[in-house]
C-alpha atoms as a PDB file:
ATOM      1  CA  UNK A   1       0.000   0.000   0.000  1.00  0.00           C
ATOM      2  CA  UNK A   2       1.730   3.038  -0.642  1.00  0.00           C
ATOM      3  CA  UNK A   3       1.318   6.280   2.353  1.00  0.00           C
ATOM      4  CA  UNK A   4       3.364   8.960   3.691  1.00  0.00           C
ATOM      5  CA  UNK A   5       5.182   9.810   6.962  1.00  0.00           C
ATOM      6  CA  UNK A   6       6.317  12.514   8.512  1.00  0.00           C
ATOM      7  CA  UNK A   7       8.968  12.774  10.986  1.00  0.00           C
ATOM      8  CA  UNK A   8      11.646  15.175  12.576  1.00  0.00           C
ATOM      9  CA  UNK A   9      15.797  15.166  11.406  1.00  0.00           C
ATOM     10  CA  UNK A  10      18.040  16.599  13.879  1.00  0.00           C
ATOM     11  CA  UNK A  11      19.965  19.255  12.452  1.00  0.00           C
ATOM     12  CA  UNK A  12      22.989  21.461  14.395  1.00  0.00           C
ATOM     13  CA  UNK A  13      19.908  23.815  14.342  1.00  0.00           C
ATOM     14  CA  UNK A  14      17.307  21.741  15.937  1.00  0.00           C
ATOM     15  CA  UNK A  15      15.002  19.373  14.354  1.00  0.00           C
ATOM     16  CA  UNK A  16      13.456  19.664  10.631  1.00  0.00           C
ATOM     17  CA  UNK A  17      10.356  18.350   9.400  1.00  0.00           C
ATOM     18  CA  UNK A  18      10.200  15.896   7.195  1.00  0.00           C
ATOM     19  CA  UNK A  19       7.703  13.764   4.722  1.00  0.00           C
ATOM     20  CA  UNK A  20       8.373  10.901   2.476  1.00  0.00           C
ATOM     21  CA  UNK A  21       6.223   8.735   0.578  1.00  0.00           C
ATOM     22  CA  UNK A  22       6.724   4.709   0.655  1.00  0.00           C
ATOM     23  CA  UNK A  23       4.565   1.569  -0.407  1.00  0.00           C
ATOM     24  CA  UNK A  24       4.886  -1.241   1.242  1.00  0.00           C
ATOM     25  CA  UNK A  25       3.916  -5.183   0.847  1.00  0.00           C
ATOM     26  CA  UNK A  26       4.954  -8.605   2.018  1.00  0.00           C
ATOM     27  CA  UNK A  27       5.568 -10.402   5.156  1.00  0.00           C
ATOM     28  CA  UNK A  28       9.213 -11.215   7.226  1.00  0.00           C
ATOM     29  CA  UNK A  29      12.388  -9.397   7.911  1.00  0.00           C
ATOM     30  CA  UNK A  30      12.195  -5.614   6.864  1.00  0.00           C
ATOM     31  CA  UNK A  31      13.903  -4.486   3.667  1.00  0.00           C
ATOM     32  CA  UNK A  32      14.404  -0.951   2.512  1.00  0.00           C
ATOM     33  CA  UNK A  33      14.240  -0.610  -1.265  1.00  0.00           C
ATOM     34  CA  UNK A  34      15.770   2.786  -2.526  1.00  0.00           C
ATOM     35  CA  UNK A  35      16.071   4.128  -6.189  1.00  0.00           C
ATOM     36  CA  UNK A  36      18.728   6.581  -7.848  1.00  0.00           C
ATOM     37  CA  UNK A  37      18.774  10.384  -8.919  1.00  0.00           C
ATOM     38  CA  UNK A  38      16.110  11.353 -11.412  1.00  0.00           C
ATOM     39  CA  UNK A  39      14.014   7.733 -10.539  1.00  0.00           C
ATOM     40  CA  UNK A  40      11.221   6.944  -8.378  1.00  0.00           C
ATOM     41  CA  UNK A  41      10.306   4.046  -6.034  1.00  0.00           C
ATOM     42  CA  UNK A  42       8.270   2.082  -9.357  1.00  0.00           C
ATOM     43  CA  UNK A  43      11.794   1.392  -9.967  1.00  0.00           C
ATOM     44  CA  UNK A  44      11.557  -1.628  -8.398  1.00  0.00           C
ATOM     45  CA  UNK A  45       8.186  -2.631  -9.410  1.00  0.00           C
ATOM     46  CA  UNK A  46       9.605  -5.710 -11.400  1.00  0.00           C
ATOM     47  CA  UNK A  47      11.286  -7.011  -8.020  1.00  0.00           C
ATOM     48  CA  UNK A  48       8.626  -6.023  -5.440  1.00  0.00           C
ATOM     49  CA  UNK A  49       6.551  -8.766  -5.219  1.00  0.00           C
ATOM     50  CA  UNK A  50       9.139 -11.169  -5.879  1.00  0.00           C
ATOM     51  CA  UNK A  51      11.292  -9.819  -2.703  1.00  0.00           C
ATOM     52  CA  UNK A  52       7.813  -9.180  -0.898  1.00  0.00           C
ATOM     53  CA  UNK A  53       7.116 -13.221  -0.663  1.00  0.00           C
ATOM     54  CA  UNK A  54       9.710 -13.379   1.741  1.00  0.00           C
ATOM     55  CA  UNK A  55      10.371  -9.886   3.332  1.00  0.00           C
ATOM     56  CA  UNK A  56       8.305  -6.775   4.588  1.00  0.00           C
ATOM     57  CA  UNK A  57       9.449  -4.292   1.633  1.00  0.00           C
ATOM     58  CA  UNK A  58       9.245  -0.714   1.650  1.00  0.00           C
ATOM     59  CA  UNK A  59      10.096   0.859  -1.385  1.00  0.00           C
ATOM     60  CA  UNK A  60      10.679   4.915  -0.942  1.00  0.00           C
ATOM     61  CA  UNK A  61      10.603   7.826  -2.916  1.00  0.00           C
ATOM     62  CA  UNK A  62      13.592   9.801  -1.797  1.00  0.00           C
ATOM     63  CA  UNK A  63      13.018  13.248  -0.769  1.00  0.00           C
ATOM     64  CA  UNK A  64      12.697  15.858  -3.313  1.00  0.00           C
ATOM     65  CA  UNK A  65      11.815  13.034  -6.069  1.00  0.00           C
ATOM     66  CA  UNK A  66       8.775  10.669  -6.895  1.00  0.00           C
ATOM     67  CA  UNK A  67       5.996  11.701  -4.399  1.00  0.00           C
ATOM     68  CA  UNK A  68       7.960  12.580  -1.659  1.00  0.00           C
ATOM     69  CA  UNK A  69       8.111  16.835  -0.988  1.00  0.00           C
ATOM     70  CA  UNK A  70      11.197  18.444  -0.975  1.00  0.00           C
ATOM     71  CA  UNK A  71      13.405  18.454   1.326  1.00  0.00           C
ATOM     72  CA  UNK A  72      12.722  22.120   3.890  1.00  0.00           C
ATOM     73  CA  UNK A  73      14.692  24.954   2.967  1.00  0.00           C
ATOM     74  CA  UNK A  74      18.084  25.126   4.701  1.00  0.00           C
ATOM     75  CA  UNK A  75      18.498  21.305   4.677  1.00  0.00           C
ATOM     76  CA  UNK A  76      21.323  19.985   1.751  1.00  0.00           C
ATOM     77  CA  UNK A  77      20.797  16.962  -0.602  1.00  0.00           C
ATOM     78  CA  UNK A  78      24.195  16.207   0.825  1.00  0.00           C
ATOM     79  CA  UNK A  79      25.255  12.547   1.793  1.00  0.00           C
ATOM     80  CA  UNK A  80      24.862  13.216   5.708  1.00  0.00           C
ATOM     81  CA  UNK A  81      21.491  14.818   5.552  1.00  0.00           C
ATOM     82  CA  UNK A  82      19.933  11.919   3.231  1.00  0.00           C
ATOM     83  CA  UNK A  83      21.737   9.406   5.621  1.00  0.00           C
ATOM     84  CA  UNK A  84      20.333  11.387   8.939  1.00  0.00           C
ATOM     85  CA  UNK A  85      16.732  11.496   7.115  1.00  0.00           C
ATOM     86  CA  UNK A  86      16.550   7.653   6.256  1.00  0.00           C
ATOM     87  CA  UNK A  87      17.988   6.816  10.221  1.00  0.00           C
ATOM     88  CA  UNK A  88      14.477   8.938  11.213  1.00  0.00           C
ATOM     89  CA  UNK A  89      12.409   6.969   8.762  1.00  0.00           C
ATOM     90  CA  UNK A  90      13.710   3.786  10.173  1.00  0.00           C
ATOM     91  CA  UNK A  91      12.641   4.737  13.980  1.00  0.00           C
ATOM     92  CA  UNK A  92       9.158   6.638  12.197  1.00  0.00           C
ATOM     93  CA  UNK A  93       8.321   3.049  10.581  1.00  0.00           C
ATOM     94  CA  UNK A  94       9.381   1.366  13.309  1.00  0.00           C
ATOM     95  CA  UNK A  95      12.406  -0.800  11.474  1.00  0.00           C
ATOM     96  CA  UNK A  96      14.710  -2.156  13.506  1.00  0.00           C
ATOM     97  CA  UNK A  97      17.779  -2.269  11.370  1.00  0.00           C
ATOM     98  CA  UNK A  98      16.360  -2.882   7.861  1.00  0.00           C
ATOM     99  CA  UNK A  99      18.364  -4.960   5.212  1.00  0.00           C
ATOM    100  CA  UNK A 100      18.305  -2.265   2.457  1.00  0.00           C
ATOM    101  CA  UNK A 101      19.343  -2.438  -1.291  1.00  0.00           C
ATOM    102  CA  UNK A 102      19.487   0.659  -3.284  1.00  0.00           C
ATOM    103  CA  UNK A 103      20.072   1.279  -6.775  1.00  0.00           C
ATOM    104  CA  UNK A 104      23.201   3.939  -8.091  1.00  0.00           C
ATOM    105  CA  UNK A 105      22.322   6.666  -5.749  1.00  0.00           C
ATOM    106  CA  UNK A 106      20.315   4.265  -3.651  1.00  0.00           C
ATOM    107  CA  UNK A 107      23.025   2.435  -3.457  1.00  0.00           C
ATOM    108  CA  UNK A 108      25.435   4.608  -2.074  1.00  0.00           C
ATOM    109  CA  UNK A 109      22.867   5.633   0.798  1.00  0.00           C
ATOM    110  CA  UNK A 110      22.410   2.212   1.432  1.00  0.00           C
ATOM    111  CA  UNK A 111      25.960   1.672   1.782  1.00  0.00           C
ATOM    112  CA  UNK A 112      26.504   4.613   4.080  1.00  0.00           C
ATOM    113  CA  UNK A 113      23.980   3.763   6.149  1.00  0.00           C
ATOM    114  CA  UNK A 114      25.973   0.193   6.410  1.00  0.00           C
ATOM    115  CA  UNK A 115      28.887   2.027   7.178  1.00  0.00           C
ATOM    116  CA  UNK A 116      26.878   3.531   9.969  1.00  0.00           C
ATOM    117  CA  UNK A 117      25.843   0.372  11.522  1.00  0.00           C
ATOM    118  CA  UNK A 118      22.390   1.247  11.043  1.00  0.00           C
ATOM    119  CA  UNK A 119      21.315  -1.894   8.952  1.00  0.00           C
ATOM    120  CA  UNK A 120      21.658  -5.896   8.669  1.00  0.00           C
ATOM    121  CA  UNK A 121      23.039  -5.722   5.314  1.00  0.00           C
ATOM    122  CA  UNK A 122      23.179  -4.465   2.000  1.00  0.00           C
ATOM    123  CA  UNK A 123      22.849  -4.894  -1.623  1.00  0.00           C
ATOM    124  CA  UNK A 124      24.388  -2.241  -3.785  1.00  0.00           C
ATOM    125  CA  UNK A 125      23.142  -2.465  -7.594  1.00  0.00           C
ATOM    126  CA  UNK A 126      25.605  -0.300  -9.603  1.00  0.00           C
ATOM    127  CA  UNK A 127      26.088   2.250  -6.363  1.00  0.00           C
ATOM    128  CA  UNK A 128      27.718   5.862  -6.868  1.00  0.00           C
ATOM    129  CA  UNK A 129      30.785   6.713  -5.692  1.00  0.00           C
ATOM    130  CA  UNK A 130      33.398   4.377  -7.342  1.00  0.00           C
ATOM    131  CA  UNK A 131      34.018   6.701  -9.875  1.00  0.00           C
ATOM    132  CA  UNK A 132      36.809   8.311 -11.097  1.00  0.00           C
ATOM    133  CA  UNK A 133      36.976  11.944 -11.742  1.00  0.00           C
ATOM    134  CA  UNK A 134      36.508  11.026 -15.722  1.00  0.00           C
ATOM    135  CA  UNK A 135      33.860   8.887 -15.016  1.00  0.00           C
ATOM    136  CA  UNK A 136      32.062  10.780 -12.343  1.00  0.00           C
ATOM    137  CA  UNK A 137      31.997  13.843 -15.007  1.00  0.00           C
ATOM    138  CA  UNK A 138      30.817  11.684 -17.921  1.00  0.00           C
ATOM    139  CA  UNK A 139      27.784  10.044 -15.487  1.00  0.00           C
ATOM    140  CA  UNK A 140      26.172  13.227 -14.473  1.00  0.00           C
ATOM    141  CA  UNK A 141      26.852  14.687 -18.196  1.00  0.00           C
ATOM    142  CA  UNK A 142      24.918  11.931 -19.280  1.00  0.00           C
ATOM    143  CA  UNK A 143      22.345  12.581 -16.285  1.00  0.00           C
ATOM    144  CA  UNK A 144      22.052  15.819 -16.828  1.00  0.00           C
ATOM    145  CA  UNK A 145      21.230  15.512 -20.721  1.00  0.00           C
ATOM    146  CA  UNK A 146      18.541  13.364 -19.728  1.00  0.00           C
ATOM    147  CA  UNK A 147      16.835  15.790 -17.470  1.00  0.00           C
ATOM    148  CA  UNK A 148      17.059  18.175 -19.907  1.00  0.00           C
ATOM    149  CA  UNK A 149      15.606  16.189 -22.505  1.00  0.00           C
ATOM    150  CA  UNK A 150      12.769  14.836 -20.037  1.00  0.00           C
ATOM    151  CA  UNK A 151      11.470  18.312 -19.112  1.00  0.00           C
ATOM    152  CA  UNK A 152      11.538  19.870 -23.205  1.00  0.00           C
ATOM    153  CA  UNK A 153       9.533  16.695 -24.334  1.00  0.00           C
ATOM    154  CA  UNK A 154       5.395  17.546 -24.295  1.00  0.00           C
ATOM    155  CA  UNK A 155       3.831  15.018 -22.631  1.00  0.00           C
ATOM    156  CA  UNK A 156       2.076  13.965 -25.612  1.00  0.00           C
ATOM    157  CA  UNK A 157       5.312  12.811 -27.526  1.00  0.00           C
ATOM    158  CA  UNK A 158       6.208  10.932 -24.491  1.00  0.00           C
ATOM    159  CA  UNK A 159       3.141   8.848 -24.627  1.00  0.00           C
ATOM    160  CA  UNK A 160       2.900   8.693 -28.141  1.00  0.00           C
ATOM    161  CA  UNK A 161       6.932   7.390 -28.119  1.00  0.00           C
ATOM    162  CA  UNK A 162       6.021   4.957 -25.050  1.00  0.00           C
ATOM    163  CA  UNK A 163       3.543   2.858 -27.110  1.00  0.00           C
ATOM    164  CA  UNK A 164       6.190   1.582 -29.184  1.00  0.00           C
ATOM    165  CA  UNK A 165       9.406  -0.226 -28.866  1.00  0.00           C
ATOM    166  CA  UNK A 166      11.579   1.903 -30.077  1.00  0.00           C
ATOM    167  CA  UNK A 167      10.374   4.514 -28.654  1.00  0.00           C
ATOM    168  CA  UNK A 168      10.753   3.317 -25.024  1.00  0.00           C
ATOM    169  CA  UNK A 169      14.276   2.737 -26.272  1.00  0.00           C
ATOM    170  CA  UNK A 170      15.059   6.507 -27.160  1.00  0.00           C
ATOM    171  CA  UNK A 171      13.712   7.597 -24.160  1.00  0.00           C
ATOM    172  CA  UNK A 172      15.517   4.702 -20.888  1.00  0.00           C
ATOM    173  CA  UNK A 173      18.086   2.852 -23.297  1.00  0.00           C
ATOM    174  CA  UNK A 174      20.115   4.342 -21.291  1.00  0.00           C
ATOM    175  CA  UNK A 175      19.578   3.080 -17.603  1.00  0.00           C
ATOM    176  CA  UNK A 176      18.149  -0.232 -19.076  1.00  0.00           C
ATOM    177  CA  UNK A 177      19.543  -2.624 -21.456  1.00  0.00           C
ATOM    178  CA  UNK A 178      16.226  -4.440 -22.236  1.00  0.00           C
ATOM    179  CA  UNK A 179      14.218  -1.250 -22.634  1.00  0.00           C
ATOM    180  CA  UNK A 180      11.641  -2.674 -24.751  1.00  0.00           C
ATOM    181  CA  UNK A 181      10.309  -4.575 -21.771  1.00  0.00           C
ATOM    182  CA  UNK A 182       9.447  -1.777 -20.016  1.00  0.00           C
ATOM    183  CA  UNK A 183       6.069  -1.025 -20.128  1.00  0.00           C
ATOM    184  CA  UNK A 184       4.597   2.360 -21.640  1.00  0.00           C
ATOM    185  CA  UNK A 185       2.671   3.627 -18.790  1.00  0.00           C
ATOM    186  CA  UNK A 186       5.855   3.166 -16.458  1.00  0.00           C
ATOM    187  CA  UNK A 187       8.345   5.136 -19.100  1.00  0.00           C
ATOM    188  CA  UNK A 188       5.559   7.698 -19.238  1.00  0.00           C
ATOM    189  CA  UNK A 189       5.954   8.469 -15.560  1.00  0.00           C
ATOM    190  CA  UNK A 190       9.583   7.740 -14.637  1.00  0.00           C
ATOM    191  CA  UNK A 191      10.288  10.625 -17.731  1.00  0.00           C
ATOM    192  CA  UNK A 192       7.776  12.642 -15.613  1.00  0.00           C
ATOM    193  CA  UNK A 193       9.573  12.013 -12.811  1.00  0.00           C
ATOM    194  CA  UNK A 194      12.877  13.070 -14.060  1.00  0.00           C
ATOM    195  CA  UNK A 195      11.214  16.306 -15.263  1.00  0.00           C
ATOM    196  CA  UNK A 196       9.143  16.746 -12.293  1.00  0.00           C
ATOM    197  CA  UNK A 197      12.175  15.640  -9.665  1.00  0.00           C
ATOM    198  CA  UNK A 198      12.582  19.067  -7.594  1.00  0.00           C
ATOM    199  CA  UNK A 199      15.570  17.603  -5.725  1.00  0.00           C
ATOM    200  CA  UNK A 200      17.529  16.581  -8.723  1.00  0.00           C
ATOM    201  CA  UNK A 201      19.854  19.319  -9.445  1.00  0.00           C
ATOM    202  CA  UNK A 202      20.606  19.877  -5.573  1.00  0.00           C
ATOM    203  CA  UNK A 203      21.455  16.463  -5.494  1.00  0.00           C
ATOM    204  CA  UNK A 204      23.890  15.897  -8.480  1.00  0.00           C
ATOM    205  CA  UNK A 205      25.670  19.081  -7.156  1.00  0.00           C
ATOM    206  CA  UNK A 206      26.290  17.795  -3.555  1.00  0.00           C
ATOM    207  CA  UNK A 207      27.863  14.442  -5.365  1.00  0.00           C
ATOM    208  CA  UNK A 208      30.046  16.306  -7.223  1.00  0.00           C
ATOM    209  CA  UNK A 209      32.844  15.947  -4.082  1.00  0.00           C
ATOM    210  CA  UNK A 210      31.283  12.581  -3.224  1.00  0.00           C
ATOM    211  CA  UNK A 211      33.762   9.023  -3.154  1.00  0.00           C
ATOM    212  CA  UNK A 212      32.800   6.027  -1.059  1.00  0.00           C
ATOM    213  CA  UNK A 213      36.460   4.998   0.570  1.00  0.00           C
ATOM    214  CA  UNK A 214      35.653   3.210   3.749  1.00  0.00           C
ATOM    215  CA  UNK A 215      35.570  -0.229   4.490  1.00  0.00           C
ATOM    216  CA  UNK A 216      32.086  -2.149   6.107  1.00  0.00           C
ATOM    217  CA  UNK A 217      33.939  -5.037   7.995  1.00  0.00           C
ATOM    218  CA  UNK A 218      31.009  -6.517   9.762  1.00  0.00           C
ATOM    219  CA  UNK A 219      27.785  -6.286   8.256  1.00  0.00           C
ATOM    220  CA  UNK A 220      27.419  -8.294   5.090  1.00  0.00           C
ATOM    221  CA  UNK A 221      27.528  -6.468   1.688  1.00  0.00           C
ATOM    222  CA  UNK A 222      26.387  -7.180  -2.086  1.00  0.00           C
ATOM    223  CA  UNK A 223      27.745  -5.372  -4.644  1.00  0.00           C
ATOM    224  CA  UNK A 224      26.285  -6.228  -8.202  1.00  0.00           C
ATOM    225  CA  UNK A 225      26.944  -4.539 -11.498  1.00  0.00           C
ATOM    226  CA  UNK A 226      25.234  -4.582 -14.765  1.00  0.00           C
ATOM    227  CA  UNK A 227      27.614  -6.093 -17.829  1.00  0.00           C
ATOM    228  CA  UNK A 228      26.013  -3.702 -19.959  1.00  0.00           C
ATOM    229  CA  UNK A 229      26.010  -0.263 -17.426  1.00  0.00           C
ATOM    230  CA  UNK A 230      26.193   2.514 -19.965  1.00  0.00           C
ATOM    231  CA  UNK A 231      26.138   5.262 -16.766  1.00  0.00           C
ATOM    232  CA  UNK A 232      28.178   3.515 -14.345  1.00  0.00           C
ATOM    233  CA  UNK A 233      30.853   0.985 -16.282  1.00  0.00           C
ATOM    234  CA  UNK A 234      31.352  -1.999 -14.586  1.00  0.00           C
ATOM    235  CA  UNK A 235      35.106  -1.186 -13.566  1.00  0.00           C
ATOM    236  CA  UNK A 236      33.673   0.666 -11.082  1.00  0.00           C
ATOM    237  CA  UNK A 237      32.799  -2.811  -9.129  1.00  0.00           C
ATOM    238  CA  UNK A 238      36.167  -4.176  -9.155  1.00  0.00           C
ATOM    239  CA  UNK A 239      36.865  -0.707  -6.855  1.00  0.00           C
ATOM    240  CA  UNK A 240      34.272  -1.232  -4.836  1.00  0.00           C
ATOM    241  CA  UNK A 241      35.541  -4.490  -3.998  1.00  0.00           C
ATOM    242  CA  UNK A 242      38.984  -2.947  -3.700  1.00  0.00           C
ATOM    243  CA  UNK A 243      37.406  -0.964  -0.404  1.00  0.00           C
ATOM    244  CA  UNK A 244      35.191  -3.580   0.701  1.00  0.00           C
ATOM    245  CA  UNK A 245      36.940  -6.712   0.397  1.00  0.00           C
ATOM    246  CA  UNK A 246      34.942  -8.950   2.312  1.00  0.00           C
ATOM    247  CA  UNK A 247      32.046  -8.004  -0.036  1.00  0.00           C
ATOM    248  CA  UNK A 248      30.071 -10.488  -2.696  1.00  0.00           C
ATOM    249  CA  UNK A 249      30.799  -9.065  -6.118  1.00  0.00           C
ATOM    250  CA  UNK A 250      28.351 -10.328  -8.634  1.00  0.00           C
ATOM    251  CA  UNK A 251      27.831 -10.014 -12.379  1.00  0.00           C
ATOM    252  CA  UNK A 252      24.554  -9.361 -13.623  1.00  0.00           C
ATOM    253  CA  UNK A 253      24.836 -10.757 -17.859  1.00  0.00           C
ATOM    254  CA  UNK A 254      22.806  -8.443 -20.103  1.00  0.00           C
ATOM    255  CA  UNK A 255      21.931  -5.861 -17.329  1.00  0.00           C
ATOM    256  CA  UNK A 256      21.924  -1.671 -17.529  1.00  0.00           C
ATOM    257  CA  UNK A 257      21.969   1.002 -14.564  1.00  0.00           C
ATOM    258  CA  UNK A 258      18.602  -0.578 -13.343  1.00  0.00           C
ATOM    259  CA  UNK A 259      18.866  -4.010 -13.673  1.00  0.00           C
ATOM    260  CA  UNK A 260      15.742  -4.548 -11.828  1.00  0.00           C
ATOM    261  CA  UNK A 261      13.956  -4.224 -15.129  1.00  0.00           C
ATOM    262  CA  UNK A 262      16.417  -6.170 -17.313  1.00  0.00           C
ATOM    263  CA  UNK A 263      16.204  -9.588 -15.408  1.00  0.00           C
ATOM    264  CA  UNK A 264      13.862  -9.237 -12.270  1.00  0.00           C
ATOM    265  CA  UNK A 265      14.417 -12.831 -11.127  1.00  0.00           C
ATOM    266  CA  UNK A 266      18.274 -12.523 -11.085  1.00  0.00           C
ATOM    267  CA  UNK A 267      17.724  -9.297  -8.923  1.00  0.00           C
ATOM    268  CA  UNK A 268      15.743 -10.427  -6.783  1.00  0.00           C
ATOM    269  CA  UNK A 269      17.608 -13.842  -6.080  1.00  0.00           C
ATOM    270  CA  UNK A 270      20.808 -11.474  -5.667  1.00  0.00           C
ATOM    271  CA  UNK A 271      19.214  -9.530  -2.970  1.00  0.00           C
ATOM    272  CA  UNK A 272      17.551 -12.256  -1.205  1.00  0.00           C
ATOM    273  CA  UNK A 273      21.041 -13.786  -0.888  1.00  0.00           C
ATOM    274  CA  UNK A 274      21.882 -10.874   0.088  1.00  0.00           C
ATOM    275  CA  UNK A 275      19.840 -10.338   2.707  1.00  0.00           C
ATOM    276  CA  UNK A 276      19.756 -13.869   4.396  1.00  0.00           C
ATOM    277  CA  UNK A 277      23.410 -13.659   4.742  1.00  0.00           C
ATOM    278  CA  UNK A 278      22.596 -10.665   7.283  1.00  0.00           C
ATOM    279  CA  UNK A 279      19.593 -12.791   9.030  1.00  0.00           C
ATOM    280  CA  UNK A 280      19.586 -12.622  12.369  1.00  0.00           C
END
């Protein structure tokens, strides 16, 4: 069912008010779905109720994008602040150290909350933060392109391109590698999303600085990369395993940036293994 909550982040100035919007389904240990920059939580609509036959998932739109508000004025998109408002959601829902996987962006909050010690483990699907400076530049060129695109097209092109196959390639070929199994209605509204995203240039700006460089020795970690990432090459796993070492590294054949799309099963089996290894 999807719903909102709001809840207070304390800030060196005293607590902020915040509201984010979540659905959530299934039955078991709680897991904490979270989506990239420009995306929304129907990312992981292919996955949900896969994942939701053995775990309570809540799948969230991160503040300033989907449904969720903006964050209030004064608070940053920065890494600290989206880690300090997802440790609040946790206590709001009740979630006593979540298992969370997150997708690029998601996955780099999901991984600094690890870091953190405020989850049972993680499963990082093409995360941010392994870049290099060439590749960081090139990934939010690429982003950025795509916004821009997304808020120039009239919303009648974009439904009229959805209907067809090619056309859902033009507009997500690249964050998916299988684009054509997409379906219409759900490119129709994650290009609205990117469009409509009021936290998205806030965001790419406070990543600009961002590298993830510290080791999660004792809660257990997933990394898994797409063979066919055109946003975030696959090099950038072997790094992550470089600073994580006691991490699982998988390969995901045929996969893009959002693999949950590409091969649903595969992701879901990935972060189910994921997440039992951090069972209690």
């Amino acid at each position: 069912m999807s719903a909102t909550v709001s809840f207070e982040v304390p800030t060196p100035g005293g607590p902020r008010p915040v509201t984010v919007s979540y659905a959530r389904v299934g039955r078991g240990e709680p897991l904490l779905l979270l989506h990239g920059i420009g995306h929304h939580r129907q990312a992981w609509d292919p996955v949900v109720d896969i994942l939701a036959t053995e775990r309570d998932v809540i799948a969230v739109d991160l503040p300033g994008f989907g449904a969720s508000p903006a964050l209030p004025a004064g608070l940053a998109y920065d890494l600290s602040t989206t880690t300090a408002v997802f440790s609040a959601l946790c206590e709001a829902l009740e979630l006593d150290r979540p298992h969370v996987a997150g997708n690029s962006l998601g996955g780099l909050l999901a991984l600094e909350l690890a870091r953190e010690k405020r989850v049972r483990s993680v499963t990082a699907l093409s995360p941010a933060g392994f870049w290099s400076p060439a590749e960081r530049r090139y990934a939010f060129g690429v982003l950025l392109t795509m916004r821009h695109i997304s808020r120039r097209l009239p919303l009648p092109l974009v439904e009229r391109l959805s209907r067809s196959a090619a056309g859902r390639t033009a507009l997500t070929s690249t964050i998916y590698a299988r684009p054509a199994r997409r379906s219409p209605e759900a490119v129709v509204a994650e290009t609205l999303a990117l469009a409509q995203a009021t936290g998205f240039d806030e965001t790419l700006r406070a990543g600009i600085g961002v590298r993830f460089t510290d080791d999660i020795p004792q809660i257990p970690v997933t990394v898994a990369w797409g063979t066919k990432d055109l946003l975030l090459v696959r090099r950038q796993g072997v790094r992550a395993k470089q600073i994580i070492p006691r991490a699982r590294l998988v390969r995901l054949p045929g996969c893009g940036h959002c693999p949950m799309n590409d091969d649903p099963a595969l992701v879901a089996r990935v972060i189910l293994d994921g997440s039992r290894a951090g069972g209690r």
